[in-house]
Structures are given as C-alpha cells and as structure tokens.
C-alpha atoms as a PDB file:
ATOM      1  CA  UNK A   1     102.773   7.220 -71.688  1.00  0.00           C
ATOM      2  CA  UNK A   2     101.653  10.889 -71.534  1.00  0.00           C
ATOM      3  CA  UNK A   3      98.759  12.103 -73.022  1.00  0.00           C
ATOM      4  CA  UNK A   4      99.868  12.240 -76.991  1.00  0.00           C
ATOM      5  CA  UNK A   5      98.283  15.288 -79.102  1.00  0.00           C
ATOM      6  CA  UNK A   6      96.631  14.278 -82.391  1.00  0.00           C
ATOM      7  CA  UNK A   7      96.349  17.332 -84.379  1.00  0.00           C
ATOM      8  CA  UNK A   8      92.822  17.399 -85.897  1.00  0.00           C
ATOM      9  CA  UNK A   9      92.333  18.898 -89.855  1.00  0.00           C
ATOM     10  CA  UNK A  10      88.789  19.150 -90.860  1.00  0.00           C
ATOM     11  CA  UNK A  11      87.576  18.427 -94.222  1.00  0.00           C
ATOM     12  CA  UNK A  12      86.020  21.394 -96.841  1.00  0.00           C
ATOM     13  CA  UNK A  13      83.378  23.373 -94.943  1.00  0.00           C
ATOM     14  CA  UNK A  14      83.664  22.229 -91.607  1.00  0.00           C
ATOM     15  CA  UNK A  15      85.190  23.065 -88.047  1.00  0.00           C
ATOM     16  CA  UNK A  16      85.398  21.864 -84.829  1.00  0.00           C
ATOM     17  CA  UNK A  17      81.926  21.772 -83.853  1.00  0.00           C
ATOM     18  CA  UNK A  18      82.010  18.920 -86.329  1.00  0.00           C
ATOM     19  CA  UNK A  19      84.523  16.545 -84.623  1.00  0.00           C
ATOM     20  CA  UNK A  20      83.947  17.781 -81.101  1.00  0.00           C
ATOM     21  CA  UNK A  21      81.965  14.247 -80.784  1.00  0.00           C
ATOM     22  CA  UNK A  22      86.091  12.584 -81.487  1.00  0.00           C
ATOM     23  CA  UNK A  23      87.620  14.490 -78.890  1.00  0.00           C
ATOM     24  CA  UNK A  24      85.203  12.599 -75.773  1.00  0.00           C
ATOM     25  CA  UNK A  25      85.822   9.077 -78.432  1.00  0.00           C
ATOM     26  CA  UNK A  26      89.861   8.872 -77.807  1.00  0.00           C
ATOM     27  CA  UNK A  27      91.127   7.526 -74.192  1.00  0.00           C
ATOM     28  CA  UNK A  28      93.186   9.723 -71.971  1.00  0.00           C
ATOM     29  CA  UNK A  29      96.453   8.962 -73.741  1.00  0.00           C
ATOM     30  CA  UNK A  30      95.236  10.995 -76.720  1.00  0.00           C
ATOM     31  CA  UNK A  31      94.691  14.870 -76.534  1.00  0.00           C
ATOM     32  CA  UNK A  32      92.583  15.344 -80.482  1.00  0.00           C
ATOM     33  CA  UNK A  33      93.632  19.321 -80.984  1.00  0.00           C
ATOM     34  CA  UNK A  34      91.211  20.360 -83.970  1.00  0.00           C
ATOM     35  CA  UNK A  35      92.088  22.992 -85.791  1.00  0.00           C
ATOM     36  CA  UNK A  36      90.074  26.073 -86.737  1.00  0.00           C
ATOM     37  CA  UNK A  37      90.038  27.566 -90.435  1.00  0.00           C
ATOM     38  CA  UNK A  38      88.572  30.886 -91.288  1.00  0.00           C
ATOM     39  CA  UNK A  39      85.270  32.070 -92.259  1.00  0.00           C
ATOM     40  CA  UNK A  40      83.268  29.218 -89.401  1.00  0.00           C
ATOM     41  CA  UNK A  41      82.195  29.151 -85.973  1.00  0.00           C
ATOM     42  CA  UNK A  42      84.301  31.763 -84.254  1.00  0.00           C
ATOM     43  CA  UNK A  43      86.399  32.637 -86.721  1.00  0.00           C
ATOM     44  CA  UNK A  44      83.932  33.907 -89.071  1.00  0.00           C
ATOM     45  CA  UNK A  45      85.166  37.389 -89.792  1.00  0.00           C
ATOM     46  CA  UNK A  46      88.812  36.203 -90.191  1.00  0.00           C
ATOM     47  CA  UNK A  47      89.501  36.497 -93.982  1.00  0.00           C
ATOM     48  CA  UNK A  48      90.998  33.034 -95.509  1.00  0.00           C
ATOM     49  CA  UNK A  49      94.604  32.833 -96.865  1.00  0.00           C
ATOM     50  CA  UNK A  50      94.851  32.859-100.518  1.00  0.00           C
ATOM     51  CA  UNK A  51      96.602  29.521-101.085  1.00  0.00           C
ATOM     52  CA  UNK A  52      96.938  26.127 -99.371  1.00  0.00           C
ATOM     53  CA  UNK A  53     100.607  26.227 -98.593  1.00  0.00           C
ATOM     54  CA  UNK A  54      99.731  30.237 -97.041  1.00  0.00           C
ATOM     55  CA  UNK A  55      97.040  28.244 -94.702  1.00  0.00           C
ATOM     56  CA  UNK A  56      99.279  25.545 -93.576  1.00  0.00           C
ATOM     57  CA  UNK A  57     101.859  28.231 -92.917  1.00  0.00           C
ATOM     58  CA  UNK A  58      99.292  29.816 -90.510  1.00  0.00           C
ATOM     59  CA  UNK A  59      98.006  26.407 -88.734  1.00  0.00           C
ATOM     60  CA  UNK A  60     102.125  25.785 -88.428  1.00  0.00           C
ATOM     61  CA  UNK A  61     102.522  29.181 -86.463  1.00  0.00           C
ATOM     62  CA  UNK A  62      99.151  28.295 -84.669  1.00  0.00           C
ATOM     63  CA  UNK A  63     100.307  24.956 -83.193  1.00  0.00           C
ATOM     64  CA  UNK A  64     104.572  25.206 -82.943  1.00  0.00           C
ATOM     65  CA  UNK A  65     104.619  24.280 -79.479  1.00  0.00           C
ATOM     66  CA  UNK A  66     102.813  21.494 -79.632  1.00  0.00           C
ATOM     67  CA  UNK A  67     105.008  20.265 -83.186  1.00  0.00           C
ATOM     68  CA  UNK A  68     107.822  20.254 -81.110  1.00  0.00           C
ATOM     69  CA  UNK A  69     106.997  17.194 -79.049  1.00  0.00           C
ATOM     70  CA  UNK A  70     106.005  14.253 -79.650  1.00  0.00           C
ATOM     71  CA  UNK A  71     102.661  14.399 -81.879  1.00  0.00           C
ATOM     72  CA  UNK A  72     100.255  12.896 -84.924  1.00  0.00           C
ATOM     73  CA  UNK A  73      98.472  14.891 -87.512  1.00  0.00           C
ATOM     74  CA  UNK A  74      95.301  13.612 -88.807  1.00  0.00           C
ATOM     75  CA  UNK A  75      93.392  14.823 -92.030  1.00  0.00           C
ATOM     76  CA  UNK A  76      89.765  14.118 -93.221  1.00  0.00           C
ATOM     77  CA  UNK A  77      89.292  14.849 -97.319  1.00  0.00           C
ATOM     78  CA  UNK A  78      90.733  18.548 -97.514  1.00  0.00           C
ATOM     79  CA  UNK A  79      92.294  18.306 -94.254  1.00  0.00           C
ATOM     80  CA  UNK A  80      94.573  15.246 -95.277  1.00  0.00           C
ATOM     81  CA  UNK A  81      96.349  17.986 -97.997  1.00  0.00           C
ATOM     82  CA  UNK A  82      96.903  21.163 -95.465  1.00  0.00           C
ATOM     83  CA  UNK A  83      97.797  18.245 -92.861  1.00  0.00           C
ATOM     84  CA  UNK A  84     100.565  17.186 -95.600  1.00  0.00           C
ATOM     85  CA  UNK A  85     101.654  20.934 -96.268  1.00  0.00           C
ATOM     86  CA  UNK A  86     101.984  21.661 -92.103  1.00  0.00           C
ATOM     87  CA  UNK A  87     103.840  18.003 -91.834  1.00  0.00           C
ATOM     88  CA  UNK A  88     106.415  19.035 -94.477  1.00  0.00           C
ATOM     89  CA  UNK A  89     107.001  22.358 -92.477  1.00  0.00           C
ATOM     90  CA  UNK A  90     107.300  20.398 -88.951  1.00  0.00           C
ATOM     91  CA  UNK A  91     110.099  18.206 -90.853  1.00  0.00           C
ATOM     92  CA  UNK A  92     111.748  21.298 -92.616  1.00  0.00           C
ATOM     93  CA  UNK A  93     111.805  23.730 -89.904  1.00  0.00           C
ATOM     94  CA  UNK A  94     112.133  21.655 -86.795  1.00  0.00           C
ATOM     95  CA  UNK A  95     113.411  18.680 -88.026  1.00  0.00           C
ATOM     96  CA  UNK A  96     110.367  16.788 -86.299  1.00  0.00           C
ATOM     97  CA  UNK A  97     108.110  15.279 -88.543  1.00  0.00           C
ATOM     98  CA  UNK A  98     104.759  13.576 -86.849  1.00  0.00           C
ATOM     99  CA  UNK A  99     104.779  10.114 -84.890  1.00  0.00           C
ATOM    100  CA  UNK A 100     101.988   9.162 -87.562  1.00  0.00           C
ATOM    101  CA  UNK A 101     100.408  11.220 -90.302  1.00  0.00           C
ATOM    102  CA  UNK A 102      96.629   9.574 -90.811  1.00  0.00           C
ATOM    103  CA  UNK A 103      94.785  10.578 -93.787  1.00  0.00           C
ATOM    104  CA  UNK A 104      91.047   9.652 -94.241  1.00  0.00           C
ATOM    105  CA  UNK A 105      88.908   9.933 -97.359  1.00  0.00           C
ATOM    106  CA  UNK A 106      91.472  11.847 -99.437  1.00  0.00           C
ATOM    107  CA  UNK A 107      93.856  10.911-102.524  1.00  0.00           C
ATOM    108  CA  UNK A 108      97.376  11.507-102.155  1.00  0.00           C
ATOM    109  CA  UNK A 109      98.199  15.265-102.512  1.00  0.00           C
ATOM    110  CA  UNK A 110      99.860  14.606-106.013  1.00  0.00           C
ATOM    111  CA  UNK A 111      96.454  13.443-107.391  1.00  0.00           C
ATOM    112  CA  UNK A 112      94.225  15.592-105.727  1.00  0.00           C
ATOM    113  CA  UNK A 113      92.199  17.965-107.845  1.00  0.00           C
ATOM    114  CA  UNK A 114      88.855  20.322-107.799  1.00  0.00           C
ATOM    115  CA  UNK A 115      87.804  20.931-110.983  1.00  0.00           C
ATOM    116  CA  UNK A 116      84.645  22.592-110.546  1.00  0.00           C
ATOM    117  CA  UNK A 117      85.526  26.116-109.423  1.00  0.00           C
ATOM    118  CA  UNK A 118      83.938  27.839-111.088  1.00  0.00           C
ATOM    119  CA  UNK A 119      80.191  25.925-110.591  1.00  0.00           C
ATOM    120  CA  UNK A 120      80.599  27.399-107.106  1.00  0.00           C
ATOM    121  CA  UNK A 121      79.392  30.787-108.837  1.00  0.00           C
ATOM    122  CA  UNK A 122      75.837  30.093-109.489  1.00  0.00           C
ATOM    123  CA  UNK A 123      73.731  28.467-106.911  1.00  0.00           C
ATOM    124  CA  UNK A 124      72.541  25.620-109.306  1.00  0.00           C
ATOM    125  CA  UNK A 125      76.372  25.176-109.930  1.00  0.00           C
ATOM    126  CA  UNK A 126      77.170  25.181-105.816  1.00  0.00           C
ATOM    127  CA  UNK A 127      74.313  22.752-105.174  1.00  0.00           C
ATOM    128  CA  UNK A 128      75.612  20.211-107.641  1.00  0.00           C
ATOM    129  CA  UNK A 129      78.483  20.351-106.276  1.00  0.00           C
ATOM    130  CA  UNK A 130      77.325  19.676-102.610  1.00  0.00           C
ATOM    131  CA  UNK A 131      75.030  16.705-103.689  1.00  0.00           C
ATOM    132  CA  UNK A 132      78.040  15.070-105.723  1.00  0.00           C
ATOM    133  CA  UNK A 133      81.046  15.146-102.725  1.00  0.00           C
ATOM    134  CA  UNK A 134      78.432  14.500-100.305  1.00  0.00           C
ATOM    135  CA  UNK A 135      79.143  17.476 -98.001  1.00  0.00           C
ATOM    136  CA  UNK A 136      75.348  17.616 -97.069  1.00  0.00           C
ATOM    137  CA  UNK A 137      72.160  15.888 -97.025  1.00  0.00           C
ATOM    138  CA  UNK A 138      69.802  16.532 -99.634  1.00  0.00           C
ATOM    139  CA  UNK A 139      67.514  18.281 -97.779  1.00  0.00           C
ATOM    140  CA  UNK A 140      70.209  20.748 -96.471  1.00  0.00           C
ATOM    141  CA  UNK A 141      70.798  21.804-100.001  1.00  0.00           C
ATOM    142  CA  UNK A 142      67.620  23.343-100.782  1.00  0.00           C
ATOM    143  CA  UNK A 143      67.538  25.110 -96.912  1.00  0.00           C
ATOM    144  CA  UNK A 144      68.571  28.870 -98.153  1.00  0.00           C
ATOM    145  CA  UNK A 145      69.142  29.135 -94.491  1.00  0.00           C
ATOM    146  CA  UNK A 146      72.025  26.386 -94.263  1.00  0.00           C
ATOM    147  CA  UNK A 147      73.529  27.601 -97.496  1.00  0.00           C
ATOM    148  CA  UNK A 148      73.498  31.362 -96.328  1.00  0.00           C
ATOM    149  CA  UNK A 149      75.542  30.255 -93.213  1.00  0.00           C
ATOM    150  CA  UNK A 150      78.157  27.231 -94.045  1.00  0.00           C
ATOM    151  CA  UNK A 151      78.382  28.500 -98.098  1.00  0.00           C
ATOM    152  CA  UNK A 152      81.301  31.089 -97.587  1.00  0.00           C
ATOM    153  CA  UNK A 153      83.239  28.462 -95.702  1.00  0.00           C
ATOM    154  CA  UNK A 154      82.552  25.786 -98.067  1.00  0.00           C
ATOM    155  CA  UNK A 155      82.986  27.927-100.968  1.00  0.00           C
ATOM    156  CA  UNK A 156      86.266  29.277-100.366  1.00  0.00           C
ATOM    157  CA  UNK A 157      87.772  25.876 -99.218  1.00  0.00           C
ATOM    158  CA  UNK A 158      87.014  24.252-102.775  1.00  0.00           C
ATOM    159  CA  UNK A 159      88.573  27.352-104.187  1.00  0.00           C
ATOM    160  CA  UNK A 160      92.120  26.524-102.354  1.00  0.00           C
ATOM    161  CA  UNK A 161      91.801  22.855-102.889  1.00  0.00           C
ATOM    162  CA  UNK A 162      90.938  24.030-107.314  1.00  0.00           C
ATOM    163  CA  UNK A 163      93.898  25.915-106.820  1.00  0.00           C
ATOM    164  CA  UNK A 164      96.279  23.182-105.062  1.00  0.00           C
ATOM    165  CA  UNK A 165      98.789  21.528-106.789  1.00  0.00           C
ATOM    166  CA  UNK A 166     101.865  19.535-104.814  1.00  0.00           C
ATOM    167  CA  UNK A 167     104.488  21.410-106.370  1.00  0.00           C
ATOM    168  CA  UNK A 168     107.132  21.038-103.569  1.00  0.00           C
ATOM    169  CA  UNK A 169     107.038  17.153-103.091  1.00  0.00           C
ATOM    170  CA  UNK A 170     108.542  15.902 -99.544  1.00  0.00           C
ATOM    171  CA  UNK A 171     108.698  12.542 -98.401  1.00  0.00           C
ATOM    172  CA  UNK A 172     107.111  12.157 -94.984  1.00  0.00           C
ATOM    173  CA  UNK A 173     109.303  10.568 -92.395  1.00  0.00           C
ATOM    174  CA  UNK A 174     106.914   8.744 -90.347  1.00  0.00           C
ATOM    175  CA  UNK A 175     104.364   6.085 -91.050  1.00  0.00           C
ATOM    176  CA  UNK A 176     101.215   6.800 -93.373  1.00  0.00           C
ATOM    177  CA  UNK A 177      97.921   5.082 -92.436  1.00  0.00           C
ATOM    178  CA  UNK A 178      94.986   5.858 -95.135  1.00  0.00           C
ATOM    179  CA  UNK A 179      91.848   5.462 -94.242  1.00  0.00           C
ATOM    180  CA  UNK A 180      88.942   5.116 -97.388  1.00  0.00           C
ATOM    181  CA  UNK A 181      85.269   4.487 -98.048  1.00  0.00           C
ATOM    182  CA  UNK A 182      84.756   1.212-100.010  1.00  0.00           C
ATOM    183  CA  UNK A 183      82.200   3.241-101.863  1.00  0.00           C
ATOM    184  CA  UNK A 184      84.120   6.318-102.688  1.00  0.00           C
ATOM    185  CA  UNK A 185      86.158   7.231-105.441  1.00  0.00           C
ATOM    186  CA  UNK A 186      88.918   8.048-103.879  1.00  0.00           C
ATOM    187  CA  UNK A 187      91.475   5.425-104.058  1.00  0.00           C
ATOM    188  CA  UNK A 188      95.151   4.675-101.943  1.00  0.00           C
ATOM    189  CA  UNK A 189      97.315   4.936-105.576  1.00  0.00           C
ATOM    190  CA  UNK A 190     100.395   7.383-105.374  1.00  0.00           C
ATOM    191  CA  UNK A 191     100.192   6.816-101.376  1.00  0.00           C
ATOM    192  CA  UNK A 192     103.157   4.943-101.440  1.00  0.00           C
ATOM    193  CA  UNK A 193     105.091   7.686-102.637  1.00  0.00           C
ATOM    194  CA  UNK A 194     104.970   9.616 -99.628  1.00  0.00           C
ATOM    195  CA  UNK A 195     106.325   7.880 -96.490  1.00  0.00           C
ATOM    196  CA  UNK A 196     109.539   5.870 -96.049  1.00  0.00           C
ATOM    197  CA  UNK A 197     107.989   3.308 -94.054  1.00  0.00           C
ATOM    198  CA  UNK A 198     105.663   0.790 -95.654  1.00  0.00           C
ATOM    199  CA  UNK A 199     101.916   2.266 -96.417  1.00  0.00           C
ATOM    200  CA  UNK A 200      98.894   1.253 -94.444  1.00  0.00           C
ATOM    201  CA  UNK A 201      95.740   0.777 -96.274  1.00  0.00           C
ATOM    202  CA  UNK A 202      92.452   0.540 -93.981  1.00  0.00           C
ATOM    203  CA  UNK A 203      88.821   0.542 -95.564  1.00  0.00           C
ATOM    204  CA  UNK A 204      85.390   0.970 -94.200  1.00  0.00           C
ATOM    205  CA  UNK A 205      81.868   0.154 -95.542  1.00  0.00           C
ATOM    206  CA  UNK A 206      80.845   3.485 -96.712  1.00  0.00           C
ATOM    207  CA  UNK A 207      81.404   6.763 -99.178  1.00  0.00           C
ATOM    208  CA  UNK A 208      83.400   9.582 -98.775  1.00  0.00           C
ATOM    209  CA  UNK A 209      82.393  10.522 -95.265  1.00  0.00           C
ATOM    210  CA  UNK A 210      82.335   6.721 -93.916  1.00  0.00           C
ATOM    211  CA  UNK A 211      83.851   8.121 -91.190  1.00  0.00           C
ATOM    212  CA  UNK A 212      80.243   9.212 -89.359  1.00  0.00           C
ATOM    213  CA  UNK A 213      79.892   5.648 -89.020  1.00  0.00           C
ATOM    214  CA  UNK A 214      83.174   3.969 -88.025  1.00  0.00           C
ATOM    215  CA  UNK A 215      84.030   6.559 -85.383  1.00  0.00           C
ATOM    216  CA  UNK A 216      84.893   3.653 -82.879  1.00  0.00           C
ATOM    217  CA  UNK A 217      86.924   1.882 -85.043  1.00  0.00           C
ATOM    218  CA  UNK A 218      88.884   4.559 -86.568  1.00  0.00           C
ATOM    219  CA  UNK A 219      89.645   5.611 -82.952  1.00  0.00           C
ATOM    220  CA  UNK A 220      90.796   2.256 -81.862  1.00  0.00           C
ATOM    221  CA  UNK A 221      93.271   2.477 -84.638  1.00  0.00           C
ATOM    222  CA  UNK A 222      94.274   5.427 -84.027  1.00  0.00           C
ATOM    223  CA  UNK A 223      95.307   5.330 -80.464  1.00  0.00           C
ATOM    224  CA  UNK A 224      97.001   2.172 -81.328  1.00  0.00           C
ATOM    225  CA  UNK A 225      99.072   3.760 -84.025  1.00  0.00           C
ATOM    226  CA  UNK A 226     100.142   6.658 -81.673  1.00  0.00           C
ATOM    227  CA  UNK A 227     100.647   4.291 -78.595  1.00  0.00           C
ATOM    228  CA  UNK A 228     103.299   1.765 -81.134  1.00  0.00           C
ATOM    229  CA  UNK A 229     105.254   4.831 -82.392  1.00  0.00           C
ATOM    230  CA  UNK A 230     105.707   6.123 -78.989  1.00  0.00           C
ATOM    231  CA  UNK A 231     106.909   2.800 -78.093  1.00  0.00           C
ATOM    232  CA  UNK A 232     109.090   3.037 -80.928  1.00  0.00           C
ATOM    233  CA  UNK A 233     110.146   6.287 -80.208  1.00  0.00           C
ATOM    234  CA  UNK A 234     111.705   4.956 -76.743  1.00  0.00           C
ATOM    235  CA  UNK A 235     113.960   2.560 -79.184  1.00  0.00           C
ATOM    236  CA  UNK A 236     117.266   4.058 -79.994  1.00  0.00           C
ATOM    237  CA  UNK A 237     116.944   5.173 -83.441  1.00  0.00           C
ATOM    238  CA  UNK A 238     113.387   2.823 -84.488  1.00  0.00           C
ATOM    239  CA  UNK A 239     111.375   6.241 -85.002  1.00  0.00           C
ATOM    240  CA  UNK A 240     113.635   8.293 -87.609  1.00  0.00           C
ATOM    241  CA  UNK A 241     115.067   4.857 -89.403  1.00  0.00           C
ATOM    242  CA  UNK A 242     112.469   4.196 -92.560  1.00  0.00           C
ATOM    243  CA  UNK A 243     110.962   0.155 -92.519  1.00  0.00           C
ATOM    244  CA  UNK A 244     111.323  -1.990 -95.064  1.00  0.00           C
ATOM    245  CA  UNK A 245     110.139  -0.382 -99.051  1.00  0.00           C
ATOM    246  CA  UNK A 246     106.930  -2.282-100.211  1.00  0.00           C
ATOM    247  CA  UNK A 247     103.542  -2.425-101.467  1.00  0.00           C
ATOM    248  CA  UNK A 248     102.444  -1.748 -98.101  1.00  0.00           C
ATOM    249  CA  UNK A 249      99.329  -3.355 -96.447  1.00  0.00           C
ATOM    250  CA  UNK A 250      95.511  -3.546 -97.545  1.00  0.00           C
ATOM    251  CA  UNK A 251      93.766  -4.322 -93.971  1.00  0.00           C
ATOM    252  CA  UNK A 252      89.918  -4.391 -94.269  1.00  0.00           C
ATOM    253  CA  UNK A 253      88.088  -3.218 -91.111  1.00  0.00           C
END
C-alpha cells in the first residue's frame, strides 16, 4: 500500500503548529497534510474569505492534486464543517469523494451553530466565549499577550462558523467515522444523514478537545480505516457501492 494522504482540518483558532505532534503519530502508510487557514503562523497577513463555502473553495484549489488520488479528509470541531464543504466539491467536481471522511468533536453540519457573534466584540464577551468551548486554558485567557496574537484567528473563525448554515446538502459517498468527547455536548444525531454507508460512532473519555489525550488511539483508528478502504478500493466496485442503511455503530474506545 502506498503512503495514503489524510488531509488535516484544524479546529477554530488553530494551525498546523497544533497537530504537527499527529504527523510523527501515523505510520509510513499515512502522509497527515494539515491545512493552513489565514490570519496564523505564516499566513498571518493573508486576509480570510468571507464565508465557509468561499474557504473550502480555496483549501479545494490548494490541495486538487492530491483529491485526485486516493485520499481521507479529517476534521477537528470547525474543521469537520470546511472538511464537509471541500468533500462535497471533491465529489462534484472530480467525481472522487474521500476513502473516509473522519470528523472529531463536531455536530453534523446541519446542526452546527455559533450563536455568540457578536460577544466576540468586547473582550469580556471574547473571554467567555474561550472559557465555555474550551479553546484555552484559563490562565491563557487573562495573558493580553496570548489574546493579542491567536485572537484575530480565533475571532474570525467563529464569525464563519455564526455565519454557516448547510444550505446545499450532499450526501457523502464514503464512510463517516465520528469521533466525540463523552463529556461534550456535542452529540452523533443527524450523522446518519450524511454518508451512504452505515455511520461509525467512536467516543473517548473527555470534552470537546478529548483528542489531546487519545492521540494514540485515534491514530490507530485511523490508519485502520484508510488501510480497509484501500483494500476495498482494490475490489471491483466495493468503494463507490453504499453498505447496508442503518443505525450505524456506537463503539466505545
């Protein structure tokens, strides 16, 4: 099996500095490509798209090459929605939809909301908003330093994600595997909804970034997921034919 790119969308605020610790976790059949928004790391002075669906459109330009082989997309929070929007343009446009789309720590795109916009105006209002999605430590919050440097990132992330709705509704055609904090609010309902093939439910001890501390296992799943659907894919017709319509499963991990 050649090495397999996993295409890598962060969650609200953060880049790849903040999953370069996944790319040395996967074994060599894996290549984790993580992609770079606006506004972070070296990307600061490029100015941010004004919608979702204009982002994804971007990342899709970005990456074409590598959406025309053989490839997953994984999402964290955030990430799982532009990772949905850049899916639906791999299947629209070049008729190649991902070997597996992963989502971790995010609601399905039809349920996934920011409401608090427009707290990101005051500082009180930002700071209660970091504290309650747990995007940094408490500490962090009060440090004008950290908040002068990683706020216009963070802020104009929640801005796309207030302004997000899934107007444009697409059936992925590949597996889903969702990934969720036992702890979190966000829950698997609607999931079902969006892949042909049954739904895969895995949950960690944890909140909404349970992911800091299941890094091994995550991986582990991962590269098995990838490694099956290229097995799959070797099957004359198995990857494009949809499995059986159910529930899905709830595995526990």
């Amino acid at each position: 099996m050649d090495s397999i790119p996993i295409v890598c969308f962060p969650h609200a605020g953060a880049g790849r500095l903040y999953y370069s610790q996944w790319q040395h976790a996967f074994d060599a059949t894996i290549d984790l490509r993580i992609v770079q928004y606006p506004l972070r790391e070296q990307r600061t002075l490029t100015p941010m798209p004004s919608s979702i669906g204009a982002l994804a459109a971007d990342v899709f330009a970005e990456f074409e090459e590598v959406f025309r082989g053989p490839y997953a997309i994984w999402g964290h929070s955030m990430g799982s929605v532009i990772g949905y929007e850049v899916s639906k343009l791999c299947q629209e446009r070049l008729s190649n939809p991902p070997m597996a789309f992963f989502s971790s720590g995010a609601a399905a795109p039809c349920r996934v909301g920011f409401t608090r916009v427009k707290d990101l105006d005051t500082p009180e209002g930002f700071r209660s908003v970091l504290l309650r999605y747990g995007g940094a430590a408490a500490q962090y919050v009060q440090d004008p330093d950290f908040l002068r440097h990683f706020a216009p990132a963070i802020k104009a992330d929640l801005r796309l994600l207030g302004g997000y709705r899934d107007t444009a509704f697409q059936q992925l055609r590949c597996p889903v595997v969702v990934m969720l904090g036992r702890s979190d609010t966000v829950t698997a309902g609607q999931w079902e909804h969006y892949t042909a093939h049954p739904l895969e439910v895995h949950e960690y001890d944890g909140g909404h970034f349970f992911l800091d501390e299941h890094r091994a296992s995550m991986v582990s799943l991962m590269e098995a997921k990838v490694q099956l659907a290229w097995q799959l894919r070797g099957a004359e017709g198995v990857d494009d034919a949809p499995g059986a319509r159910g529930p899905g499963a709830r595995v526990t991990g």
